[in-house]
C-alpha atoms as a PDB file:
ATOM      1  CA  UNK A   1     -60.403  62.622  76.299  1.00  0.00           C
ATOM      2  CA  UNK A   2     -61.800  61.685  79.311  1.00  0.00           C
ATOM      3  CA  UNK A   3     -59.006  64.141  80.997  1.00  0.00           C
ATOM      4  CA  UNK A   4     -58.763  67.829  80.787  1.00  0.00           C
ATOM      5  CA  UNK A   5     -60.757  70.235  81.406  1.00  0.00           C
ATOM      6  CA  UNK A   6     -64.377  70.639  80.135  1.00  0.00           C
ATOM      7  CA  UNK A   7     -66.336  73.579  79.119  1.00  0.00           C
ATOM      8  CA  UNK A   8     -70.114  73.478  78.592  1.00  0.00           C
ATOM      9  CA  UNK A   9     -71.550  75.794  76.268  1.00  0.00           C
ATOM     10  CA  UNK A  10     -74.933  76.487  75.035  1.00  0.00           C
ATOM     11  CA  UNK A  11     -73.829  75.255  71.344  1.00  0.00           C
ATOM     12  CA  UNK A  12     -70.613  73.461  72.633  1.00  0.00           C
ATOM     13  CA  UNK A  13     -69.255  70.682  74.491  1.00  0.00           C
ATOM     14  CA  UNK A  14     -65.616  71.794  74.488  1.00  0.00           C
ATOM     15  CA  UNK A  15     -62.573  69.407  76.290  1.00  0.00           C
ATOM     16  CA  UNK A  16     -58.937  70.896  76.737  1.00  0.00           C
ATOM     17  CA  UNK A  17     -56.253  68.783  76.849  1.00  0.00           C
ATOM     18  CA  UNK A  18     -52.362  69.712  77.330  1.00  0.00           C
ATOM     19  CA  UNK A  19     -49.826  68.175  74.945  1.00  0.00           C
ATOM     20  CA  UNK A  20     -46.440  68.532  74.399  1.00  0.00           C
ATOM     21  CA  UNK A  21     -46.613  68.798  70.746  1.00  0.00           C
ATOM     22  CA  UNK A  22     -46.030  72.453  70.829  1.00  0.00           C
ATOM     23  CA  UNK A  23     -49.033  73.786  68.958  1.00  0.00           C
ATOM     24  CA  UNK A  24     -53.006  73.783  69.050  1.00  0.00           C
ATOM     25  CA  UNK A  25     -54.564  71.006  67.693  1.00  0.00           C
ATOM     26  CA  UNK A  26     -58.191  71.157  67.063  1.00  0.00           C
ATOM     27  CA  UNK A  27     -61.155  68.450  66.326  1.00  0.00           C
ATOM     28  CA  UNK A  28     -64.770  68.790  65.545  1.00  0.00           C
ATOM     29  CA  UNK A  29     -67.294  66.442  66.280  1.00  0.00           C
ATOM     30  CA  UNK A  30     -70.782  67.184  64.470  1.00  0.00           C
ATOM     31  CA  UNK A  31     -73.360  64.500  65.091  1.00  0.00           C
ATOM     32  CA  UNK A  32     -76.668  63.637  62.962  1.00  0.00           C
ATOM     33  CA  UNK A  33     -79.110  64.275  65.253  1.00  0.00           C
ATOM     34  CA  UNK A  34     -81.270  63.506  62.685  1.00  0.00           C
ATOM     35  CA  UNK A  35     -80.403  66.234  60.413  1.00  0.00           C
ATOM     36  CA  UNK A  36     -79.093  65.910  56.708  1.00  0.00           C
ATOM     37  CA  UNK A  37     -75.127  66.138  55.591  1.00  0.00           C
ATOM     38  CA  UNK A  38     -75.894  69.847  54.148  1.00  0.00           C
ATOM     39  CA  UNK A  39     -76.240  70.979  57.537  1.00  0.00           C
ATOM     40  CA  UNK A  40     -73.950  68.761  59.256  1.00  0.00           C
ATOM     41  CA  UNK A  41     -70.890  69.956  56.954  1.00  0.00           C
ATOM     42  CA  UNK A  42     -72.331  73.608  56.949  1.00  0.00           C
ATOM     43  CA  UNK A  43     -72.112  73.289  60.585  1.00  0.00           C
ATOM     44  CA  UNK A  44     -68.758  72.109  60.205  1.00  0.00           C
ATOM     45  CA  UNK A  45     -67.290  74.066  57.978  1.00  0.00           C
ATOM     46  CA  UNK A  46     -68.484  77.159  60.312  1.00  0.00           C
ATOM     47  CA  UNK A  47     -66.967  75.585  63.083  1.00  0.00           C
ATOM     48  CA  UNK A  48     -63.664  74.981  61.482  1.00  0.00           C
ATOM     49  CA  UNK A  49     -63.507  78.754  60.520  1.00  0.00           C
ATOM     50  CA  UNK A  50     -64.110  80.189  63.863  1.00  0.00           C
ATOM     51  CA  UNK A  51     -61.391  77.442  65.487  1.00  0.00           C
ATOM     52  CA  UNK A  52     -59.431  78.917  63.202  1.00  0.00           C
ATOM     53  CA  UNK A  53     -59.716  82.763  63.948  1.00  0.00           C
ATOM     54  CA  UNK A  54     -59.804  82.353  67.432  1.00  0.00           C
ATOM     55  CA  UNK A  55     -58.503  79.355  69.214  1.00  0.00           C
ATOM     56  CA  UNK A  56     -55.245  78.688  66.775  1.00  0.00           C
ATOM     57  CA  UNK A  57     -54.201  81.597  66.980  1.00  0.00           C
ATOM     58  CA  UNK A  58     -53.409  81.910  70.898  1.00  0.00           C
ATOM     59  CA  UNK A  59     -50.650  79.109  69.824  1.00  0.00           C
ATOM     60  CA  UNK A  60     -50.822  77.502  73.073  1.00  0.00           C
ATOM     61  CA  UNK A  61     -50.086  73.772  73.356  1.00  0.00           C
ATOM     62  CA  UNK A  62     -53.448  71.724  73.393  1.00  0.00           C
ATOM     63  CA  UNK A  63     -55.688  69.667  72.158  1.00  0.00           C
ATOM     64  CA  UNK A  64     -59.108  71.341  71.646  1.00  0.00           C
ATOM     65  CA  UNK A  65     -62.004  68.911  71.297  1.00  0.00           C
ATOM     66  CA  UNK A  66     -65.193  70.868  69.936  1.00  0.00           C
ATOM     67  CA  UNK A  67     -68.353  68.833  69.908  1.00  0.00           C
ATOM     68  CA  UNK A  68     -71.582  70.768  68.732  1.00  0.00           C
ATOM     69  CA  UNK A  69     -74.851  69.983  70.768  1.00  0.00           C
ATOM     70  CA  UNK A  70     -78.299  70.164  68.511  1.00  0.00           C
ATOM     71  CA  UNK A  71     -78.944  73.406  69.101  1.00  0.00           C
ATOM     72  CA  UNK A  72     -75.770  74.243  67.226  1.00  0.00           C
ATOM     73  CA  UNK A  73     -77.677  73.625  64.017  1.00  0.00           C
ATOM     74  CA  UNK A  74     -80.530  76.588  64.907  1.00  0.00           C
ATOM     75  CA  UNK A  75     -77.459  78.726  65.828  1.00  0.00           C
ATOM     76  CA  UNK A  76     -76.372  81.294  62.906  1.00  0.00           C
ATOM     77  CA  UNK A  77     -72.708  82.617  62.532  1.00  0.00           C
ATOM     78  CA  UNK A  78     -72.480  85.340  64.637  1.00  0.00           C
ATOM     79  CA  UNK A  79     -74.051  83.279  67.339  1.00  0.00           C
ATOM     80  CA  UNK A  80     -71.445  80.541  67.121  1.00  0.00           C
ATOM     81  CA  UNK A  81     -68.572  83.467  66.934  1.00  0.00           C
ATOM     82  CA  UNK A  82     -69.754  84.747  70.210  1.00  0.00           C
ATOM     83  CA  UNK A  83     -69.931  81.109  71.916  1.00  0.00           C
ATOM     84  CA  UNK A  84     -66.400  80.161  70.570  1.00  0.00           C
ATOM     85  CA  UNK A  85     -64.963  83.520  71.998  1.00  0.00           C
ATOM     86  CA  UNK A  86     -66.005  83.410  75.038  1.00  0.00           C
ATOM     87  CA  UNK A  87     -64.819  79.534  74.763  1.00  0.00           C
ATOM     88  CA  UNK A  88     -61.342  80.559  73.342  1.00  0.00           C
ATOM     89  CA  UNK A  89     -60.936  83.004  76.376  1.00  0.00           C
ATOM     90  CA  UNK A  90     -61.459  80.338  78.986  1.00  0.00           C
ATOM     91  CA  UNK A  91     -59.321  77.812  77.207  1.00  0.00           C
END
């Protein structure tokens, strides 16, 4: 991943990376930072959900690396939704 192009967020490091698979492919990376694995998979799970409504969808060929910064973990949903649409519009 050290290819592609990259995409700093306030809640996000995001890296975009063509394939030739022929659909969207996305990973999340949530690290500890010190917090506990309620809000590490509750940050995950939202996450996961929002990839889902709004960078799968566009069905274009990529790899989509999502990789949440700590200030992901003060964010609430509607804050994330806003960061990954603007994200999902420049991918």
């Amino acid at each position: 991943m050290r290819s592609g192009q990259r995409i700093r967020a306030r809640f996000l490091d995001v890296k975009r990376l063509e394939t030739p698979v022929g659909y969207p492919r996305v990973a999340i990376v949530v690290p500890k930072f010190g917090f506990t694995a309620v809000s590490r998979n509750k940050l995950k799970r939202r996450l996961r959900e929002l990839a889902r409504q709004h960078v799968l969808p566009r069905g274009e060929s990529c790899d989509v690396l999502f990789r949440a910064r700590r200030d992901a973990y003060e964010a609430d949903f509607q804050r994330l939704r806003e960061e990954i649409t603007r994200v999902a519009e420049q991918i």
